[in-house]
N, C-alpha and C. Protein backbone atom coordinates (compact mmCIF):
# COMPACT_ATOMS: atom_id res chain seq x y z
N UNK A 1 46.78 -1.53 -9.14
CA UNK A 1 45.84 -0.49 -8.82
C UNK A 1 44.61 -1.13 -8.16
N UNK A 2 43.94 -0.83 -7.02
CA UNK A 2 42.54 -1.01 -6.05
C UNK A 2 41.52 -0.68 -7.20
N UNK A 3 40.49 -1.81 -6.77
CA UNK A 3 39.20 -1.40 -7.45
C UNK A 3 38.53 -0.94 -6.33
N UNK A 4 37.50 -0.27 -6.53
CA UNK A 4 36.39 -0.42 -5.56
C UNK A 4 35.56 -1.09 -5.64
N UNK A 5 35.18 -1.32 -3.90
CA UNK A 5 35.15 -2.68 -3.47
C UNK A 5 33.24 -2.54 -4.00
N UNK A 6 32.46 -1.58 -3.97
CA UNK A 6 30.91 -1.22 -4.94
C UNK A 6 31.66 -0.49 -6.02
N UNK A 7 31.09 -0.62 -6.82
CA UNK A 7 31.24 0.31 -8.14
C UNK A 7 29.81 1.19 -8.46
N UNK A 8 30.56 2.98 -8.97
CA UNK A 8 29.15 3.17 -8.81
C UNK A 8 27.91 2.93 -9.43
N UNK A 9 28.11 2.32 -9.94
CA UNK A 9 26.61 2.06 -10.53
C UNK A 9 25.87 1.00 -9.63
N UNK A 10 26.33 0.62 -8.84
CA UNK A 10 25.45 -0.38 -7.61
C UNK A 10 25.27 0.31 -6.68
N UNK A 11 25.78 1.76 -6.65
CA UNK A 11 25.00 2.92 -4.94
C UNK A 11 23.55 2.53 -5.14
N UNK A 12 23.38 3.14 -6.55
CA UNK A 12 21.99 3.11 -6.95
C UNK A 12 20.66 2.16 -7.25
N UNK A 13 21.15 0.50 -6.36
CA UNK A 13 20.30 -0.22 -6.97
C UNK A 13 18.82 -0.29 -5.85
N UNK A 14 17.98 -0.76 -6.61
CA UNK A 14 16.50 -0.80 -6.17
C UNK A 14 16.81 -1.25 -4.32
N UNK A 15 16.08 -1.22 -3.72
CA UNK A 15 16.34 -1.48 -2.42
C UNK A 15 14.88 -1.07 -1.63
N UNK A 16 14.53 -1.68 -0.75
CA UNK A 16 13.52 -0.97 0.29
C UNK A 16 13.98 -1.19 1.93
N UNK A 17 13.30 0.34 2.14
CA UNK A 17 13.91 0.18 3.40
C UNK A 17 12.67 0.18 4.77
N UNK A 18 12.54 -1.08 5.22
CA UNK A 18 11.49 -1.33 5.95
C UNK A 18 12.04 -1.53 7.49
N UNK A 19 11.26 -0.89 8.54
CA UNK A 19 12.33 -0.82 9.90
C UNK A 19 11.15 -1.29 10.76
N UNK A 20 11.76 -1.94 11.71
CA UNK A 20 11.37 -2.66 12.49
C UNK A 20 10.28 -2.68 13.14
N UNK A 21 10.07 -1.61 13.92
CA UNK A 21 9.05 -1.37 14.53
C UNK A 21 7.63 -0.71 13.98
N UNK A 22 7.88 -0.61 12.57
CA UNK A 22 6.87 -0.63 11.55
C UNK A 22 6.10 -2.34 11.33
N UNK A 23 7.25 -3.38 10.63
CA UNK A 23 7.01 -4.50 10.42
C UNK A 23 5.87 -5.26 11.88
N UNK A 24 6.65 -4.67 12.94
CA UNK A 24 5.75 -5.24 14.47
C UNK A 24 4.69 -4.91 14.20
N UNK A 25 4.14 -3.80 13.72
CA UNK A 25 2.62 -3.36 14.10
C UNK A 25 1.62 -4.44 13.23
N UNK A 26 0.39 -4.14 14.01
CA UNK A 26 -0.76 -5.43 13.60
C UNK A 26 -1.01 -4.48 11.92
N UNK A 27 -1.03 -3.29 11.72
CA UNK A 27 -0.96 -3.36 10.43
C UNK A 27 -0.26 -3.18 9.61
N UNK A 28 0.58 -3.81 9.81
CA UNK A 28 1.84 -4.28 8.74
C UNK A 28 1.74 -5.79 8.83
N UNK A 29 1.41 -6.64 10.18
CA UNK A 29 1.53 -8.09 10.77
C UNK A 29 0.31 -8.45 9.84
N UNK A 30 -0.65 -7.69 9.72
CA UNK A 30 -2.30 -8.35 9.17
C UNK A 30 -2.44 -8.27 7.88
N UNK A 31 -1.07 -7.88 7.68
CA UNK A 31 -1.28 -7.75 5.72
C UNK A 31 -1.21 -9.49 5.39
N UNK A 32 -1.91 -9.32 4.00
CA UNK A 32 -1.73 -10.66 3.56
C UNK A 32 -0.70 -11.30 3.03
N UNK A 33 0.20 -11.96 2.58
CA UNK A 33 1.49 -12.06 1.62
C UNK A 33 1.60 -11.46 0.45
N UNK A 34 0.06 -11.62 -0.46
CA UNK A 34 0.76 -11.00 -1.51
C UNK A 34 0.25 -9.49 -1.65
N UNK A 35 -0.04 -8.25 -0.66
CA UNK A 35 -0.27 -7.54 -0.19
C UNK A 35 1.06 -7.03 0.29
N UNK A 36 1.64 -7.89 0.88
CA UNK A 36 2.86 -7.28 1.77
C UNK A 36 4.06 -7.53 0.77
N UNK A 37 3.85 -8.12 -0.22
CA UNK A 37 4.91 -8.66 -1.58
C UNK A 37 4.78 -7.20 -2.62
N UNK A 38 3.29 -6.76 -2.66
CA UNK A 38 3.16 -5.92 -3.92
C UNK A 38 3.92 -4.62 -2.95
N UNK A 39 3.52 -4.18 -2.15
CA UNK A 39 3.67 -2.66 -1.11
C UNK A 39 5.50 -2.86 -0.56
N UNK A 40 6.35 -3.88 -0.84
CA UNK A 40 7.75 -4.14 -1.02
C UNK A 40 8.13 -3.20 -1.94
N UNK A 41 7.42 -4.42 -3.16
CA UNK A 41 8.04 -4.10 -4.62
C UNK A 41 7.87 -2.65 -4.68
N UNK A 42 7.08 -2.03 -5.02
CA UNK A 42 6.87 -0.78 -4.81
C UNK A 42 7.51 0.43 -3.91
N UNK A 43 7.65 0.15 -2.83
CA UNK A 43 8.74 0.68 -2.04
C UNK A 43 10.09 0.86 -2.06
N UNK A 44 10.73 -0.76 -3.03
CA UNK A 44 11.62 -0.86 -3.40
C UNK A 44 12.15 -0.17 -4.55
N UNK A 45 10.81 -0.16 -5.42
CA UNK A 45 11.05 1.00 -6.41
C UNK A 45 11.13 2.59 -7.06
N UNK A 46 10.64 3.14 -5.69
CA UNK A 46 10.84 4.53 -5.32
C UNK A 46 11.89 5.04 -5.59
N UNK A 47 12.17 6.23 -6.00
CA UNK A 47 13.63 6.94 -5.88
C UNK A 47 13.11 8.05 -5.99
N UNK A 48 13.35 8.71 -5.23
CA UNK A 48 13.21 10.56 -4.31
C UNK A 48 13.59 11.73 -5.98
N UNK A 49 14.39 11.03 -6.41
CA UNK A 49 14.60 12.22 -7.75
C UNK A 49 12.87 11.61 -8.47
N UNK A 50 12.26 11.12 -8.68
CA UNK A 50 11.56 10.47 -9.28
C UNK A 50 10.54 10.36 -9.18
N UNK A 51 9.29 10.68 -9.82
CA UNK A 51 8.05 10.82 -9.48
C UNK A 51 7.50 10.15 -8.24
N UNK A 52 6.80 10.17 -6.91
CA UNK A 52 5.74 9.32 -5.88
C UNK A 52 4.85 8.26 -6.85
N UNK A 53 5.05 7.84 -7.83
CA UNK A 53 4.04 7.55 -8.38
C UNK A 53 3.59 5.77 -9.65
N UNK A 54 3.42 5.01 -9.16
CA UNK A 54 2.98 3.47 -9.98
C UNK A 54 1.55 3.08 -10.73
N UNK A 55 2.21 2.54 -11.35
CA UNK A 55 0.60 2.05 -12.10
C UNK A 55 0.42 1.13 -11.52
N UNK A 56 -0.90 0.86 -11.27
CA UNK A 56 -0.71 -0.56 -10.52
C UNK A 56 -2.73 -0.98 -11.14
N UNK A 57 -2.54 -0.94 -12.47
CA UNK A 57 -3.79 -1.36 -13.03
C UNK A 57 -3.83 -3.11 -12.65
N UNK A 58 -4.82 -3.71 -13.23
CA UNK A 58 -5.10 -5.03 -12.76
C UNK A 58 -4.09 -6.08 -13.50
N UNK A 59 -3.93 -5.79 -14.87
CA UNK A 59 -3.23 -6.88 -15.16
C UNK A 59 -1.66 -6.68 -14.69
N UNK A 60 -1.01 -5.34 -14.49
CA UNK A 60 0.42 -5.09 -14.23
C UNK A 60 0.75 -5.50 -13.12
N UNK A 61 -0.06 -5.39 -11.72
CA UNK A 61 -0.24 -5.86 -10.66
C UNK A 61 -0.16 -7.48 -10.83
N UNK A 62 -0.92 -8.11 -11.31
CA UNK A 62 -1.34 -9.87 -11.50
C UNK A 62 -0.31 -10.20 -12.10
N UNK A 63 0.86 -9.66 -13.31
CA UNK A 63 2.37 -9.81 -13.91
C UNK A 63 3.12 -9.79 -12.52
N UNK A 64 3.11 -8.62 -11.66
CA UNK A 64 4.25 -8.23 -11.15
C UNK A 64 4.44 -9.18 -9.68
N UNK A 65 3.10 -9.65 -9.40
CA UNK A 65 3.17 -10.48 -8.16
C UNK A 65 2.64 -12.29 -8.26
N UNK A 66 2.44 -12.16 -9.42
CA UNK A 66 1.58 -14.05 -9.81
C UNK A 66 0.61 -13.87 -9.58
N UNK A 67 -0.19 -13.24 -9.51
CA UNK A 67 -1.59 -13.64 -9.21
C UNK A 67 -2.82 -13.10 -10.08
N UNK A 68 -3.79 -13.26 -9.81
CA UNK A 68 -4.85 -13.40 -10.96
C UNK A 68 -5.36 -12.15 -11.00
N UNK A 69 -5.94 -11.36 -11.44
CA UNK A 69 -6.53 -10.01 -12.15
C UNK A 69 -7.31 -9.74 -11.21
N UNK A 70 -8.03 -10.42 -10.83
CA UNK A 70 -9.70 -9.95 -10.04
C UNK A 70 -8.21 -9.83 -7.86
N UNK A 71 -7.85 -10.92 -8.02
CA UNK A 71 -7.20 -10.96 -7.10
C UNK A 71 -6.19 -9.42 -6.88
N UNK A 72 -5.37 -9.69 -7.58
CA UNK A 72 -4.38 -7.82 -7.90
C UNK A 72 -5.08 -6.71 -7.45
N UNK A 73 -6.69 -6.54 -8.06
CA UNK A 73 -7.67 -5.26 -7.64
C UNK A 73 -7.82 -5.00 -6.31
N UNK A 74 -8.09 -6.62 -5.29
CA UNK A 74 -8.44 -6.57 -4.24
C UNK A 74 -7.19 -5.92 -3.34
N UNK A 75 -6.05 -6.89 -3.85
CA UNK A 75 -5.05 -6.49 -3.19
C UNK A 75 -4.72 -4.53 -3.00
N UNK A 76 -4.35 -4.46 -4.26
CA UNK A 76 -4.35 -2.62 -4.41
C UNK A 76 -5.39 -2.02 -3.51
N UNK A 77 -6.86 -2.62 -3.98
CA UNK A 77 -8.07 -1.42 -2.60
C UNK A 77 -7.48 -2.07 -0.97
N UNK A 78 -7.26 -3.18 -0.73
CA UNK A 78 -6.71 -3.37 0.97
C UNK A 78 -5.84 -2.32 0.92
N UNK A 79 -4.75 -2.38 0.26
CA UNK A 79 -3.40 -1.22 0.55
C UNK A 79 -4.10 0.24 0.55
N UNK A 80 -4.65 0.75 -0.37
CA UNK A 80 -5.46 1.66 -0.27
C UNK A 80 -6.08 1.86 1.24
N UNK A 81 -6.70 1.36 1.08
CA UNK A 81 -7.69 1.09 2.53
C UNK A 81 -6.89 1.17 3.82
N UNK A 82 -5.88 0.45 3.86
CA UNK A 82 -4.60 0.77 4.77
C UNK A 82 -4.10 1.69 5.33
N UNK A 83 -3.81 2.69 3.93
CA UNK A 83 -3.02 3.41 4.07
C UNK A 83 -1.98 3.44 3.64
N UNK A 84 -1.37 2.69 3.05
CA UNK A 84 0.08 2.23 2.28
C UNK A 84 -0.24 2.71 1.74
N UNK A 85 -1.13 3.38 0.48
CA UNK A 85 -1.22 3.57 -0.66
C UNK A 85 -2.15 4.71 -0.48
N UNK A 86 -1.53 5.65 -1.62
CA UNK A 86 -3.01 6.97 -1.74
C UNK A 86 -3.21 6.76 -3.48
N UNK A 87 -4.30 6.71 -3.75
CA UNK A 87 -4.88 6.69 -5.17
C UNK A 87 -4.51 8.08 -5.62
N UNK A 88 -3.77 8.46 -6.71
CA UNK A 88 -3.39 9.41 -7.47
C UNK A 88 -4.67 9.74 -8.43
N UNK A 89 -4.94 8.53 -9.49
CA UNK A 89 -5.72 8.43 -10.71
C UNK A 89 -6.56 7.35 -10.53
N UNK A 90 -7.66 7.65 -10.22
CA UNK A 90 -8.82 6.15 -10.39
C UNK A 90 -8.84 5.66 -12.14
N UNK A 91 -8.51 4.11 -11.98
CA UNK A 91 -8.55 3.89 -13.56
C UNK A 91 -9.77 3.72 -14.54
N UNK A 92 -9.94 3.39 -15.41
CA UNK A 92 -11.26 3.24 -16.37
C UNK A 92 -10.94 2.70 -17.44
N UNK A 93 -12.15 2.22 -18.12
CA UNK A 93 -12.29 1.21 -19.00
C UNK A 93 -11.75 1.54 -20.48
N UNK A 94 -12.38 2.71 -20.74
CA UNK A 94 -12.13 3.43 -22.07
C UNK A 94 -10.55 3.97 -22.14
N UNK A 95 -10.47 4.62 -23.26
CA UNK A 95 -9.11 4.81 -23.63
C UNK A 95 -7.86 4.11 -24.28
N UNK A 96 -6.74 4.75 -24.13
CA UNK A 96 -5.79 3.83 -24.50
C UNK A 96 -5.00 3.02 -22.96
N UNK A 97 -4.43 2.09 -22.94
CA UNK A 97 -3.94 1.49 -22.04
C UNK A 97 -3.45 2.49 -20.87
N UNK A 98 -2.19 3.54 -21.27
CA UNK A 98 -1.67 3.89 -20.22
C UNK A 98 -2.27 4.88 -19.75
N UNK A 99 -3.10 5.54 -20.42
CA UNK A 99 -4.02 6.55 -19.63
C UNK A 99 -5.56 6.00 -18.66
N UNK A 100 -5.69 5.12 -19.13
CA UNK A 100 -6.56 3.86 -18.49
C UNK A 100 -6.53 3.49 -16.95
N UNK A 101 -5.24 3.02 -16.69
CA UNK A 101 -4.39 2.49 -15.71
C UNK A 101 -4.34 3.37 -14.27
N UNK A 102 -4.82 2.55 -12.94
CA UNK A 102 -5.02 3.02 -12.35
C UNK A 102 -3.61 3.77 -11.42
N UNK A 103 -3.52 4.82 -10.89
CA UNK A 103 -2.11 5.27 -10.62
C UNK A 103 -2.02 5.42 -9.40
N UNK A 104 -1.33 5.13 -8.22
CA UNK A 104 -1.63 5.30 -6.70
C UNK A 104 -0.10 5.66 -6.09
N UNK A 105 0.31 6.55 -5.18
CA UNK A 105 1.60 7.12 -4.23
C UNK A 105 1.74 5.75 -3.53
N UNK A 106 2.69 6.26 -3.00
CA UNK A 106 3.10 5.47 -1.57
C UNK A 106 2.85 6.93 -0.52
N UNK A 107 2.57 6.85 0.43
CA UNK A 107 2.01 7.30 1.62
C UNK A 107 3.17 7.64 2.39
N UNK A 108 4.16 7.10 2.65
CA UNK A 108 5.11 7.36 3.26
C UNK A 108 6.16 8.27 2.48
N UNK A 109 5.87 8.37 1.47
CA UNK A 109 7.08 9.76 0.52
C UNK A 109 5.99 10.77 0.43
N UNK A 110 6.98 12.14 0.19
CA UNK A 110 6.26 13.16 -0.38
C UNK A 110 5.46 12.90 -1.99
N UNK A 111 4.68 13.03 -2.32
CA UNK A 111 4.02 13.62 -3.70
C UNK A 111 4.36 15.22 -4.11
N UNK A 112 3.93 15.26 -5.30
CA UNK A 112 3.78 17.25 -5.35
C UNK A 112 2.52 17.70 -4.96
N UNK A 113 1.71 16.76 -4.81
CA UNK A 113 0.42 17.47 -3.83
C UNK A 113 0.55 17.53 -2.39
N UNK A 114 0.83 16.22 -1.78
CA UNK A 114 0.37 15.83 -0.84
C UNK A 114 2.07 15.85 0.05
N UNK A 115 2.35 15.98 1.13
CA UNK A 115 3.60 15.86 2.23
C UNK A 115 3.09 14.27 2.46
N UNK A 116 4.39 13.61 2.62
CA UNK A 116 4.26 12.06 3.49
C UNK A 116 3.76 11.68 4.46
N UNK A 117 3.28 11.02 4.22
CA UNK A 117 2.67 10.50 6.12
C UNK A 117 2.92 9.37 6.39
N UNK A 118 4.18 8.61 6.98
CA UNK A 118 4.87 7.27 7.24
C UNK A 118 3.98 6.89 8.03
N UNK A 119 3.56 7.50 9.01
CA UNK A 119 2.52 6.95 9.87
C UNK A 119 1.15 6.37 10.10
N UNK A 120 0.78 6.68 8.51
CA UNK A 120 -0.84 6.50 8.03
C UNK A 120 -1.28 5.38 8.32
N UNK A 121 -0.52 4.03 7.63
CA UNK A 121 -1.25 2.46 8.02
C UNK A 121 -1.72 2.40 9.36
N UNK A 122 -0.62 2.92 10.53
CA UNK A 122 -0.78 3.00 11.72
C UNK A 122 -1.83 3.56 12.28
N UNK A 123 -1.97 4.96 12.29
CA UNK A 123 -3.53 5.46 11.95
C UNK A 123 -4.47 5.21 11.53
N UNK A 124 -4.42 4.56 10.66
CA UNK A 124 -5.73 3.67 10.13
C UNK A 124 -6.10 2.85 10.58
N UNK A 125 -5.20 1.87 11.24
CA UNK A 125 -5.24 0.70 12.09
C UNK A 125 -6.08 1.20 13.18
N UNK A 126 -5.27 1.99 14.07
CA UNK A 126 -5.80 2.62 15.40
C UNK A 126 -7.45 2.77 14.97
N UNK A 127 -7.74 3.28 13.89
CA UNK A 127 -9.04 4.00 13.50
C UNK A 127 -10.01 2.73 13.57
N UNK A 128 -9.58 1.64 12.80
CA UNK A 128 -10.74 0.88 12.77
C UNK A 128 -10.81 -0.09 13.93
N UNK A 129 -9.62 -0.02 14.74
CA UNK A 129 -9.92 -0.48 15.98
C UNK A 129 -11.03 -0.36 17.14
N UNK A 130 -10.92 1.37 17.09
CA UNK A 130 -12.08 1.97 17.75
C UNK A 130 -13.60 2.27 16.92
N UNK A 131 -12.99 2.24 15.84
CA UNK A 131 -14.28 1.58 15.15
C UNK A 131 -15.36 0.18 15.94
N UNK A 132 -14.25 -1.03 15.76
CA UNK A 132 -14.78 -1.97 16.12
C UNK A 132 -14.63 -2.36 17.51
N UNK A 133 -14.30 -1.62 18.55
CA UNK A 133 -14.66 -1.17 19.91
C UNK A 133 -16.19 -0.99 20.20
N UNK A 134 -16.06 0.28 19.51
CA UNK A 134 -17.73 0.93 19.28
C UNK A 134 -18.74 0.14 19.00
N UNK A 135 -18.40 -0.48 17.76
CA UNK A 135 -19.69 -1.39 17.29
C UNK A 135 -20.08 -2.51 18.08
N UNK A 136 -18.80 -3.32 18.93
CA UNK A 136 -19.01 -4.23 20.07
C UNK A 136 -19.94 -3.52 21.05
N UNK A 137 -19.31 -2.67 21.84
CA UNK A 137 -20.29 -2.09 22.61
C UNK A 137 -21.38 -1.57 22.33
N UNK A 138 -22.02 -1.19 21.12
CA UNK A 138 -22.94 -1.32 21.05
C UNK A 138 -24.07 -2.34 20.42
N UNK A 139 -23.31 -3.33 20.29
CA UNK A 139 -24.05 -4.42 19.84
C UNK A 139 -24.38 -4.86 21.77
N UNK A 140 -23.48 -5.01 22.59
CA UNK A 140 -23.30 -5.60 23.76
C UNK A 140 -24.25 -4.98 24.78
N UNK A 141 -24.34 -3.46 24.50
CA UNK A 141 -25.24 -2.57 24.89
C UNK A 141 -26.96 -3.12 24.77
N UNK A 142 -27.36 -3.06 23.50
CA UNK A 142 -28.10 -3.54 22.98
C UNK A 142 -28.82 -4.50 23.32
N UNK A 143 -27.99 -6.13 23.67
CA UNK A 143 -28.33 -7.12 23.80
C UNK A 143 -28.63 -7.83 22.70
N UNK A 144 -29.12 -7.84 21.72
CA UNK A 144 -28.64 -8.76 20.41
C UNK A 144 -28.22 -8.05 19.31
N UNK A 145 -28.04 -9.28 18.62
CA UNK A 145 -27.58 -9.14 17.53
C UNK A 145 -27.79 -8.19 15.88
N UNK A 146 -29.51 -8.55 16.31
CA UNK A 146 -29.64 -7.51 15.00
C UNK A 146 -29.13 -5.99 14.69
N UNK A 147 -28.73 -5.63 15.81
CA UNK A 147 -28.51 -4.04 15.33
C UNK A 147 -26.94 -4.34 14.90
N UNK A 148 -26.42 -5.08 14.69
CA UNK A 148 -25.14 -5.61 14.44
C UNK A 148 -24.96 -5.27 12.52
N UNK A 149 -23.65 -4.14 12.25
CA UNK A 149 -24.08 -3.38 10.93
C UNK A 149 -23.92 -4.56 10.49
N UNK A 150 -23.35 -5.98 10.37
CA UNK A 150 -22.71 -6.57 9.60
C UNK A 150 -22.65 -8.13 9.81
């Protein structure tokens, strides 16, 4: 008698599916490693029957990728900031652990609030581009430096 050649319980294993002409763009290219390691894992761990939704407080983050606590925070607000990520639950100090814990979507699936937007990092990118278009020219405008926000 033939086995099959997957069995089902391996249709279903973790997987992410990242396509090409996503990976090309400067913001996907300008992520940092362990930025582009955590927003994997996470991706990888999605499943459509299954809530949009991770904890990604400081120490679970610093477990899940090696790295240090203060480091993990930064990482999560870049993705945020990106666009990879929409903050569900801002976390806090008080409480018990899991209600504590800060909770954030992925951007590219639906939520029950919010419809997907695969395209967001991209948009965001574009955004602070002409952001920093603007601020050149008007620093350049100007002629020095001090009116320079930064």
């Amino acid at each position: 008698m033939s086995k099959a050649m997957y069995p089902s319980s391996r249709h279903d294993r973790p997987h992410a599916r990242l396509y090409d002409h996503d990976l090309k763009h400067p913001a996907w290219k300008n992520l940092n490693p362990h930025a582009f390691k955590l927003i994997t894992i996470l991706i990888a761990s999605y499943r459509p029957n299954k809530p949009n939704s991770f904890p990604v407080g400081r120490k679970t983050v610093s477990q899940l990728i090696g790295v240090s606590e203060r480091t993990a925070s930064v990482i999560v607000n870049h993705l945020i900031w990106g666009g990879h990520l929409r903050e569900e639950r801002a976390g806090r100090n008080r409480g018990s652990v899991r209600t504590r814990e800060r909770i954030v979507s992925l951007t590219r699936f639906d939520t029950e609030t919010s419809p997907g937007q695969p395209n967001l990092p991209i948009q965001r990118w574009k955004e602070m581009q002409t952001e920093l278009k603007l601020r050149r020219e008007r620093v350049h405008i100007s002629g020095s430096e001090e009116d320079h926000p930064f």
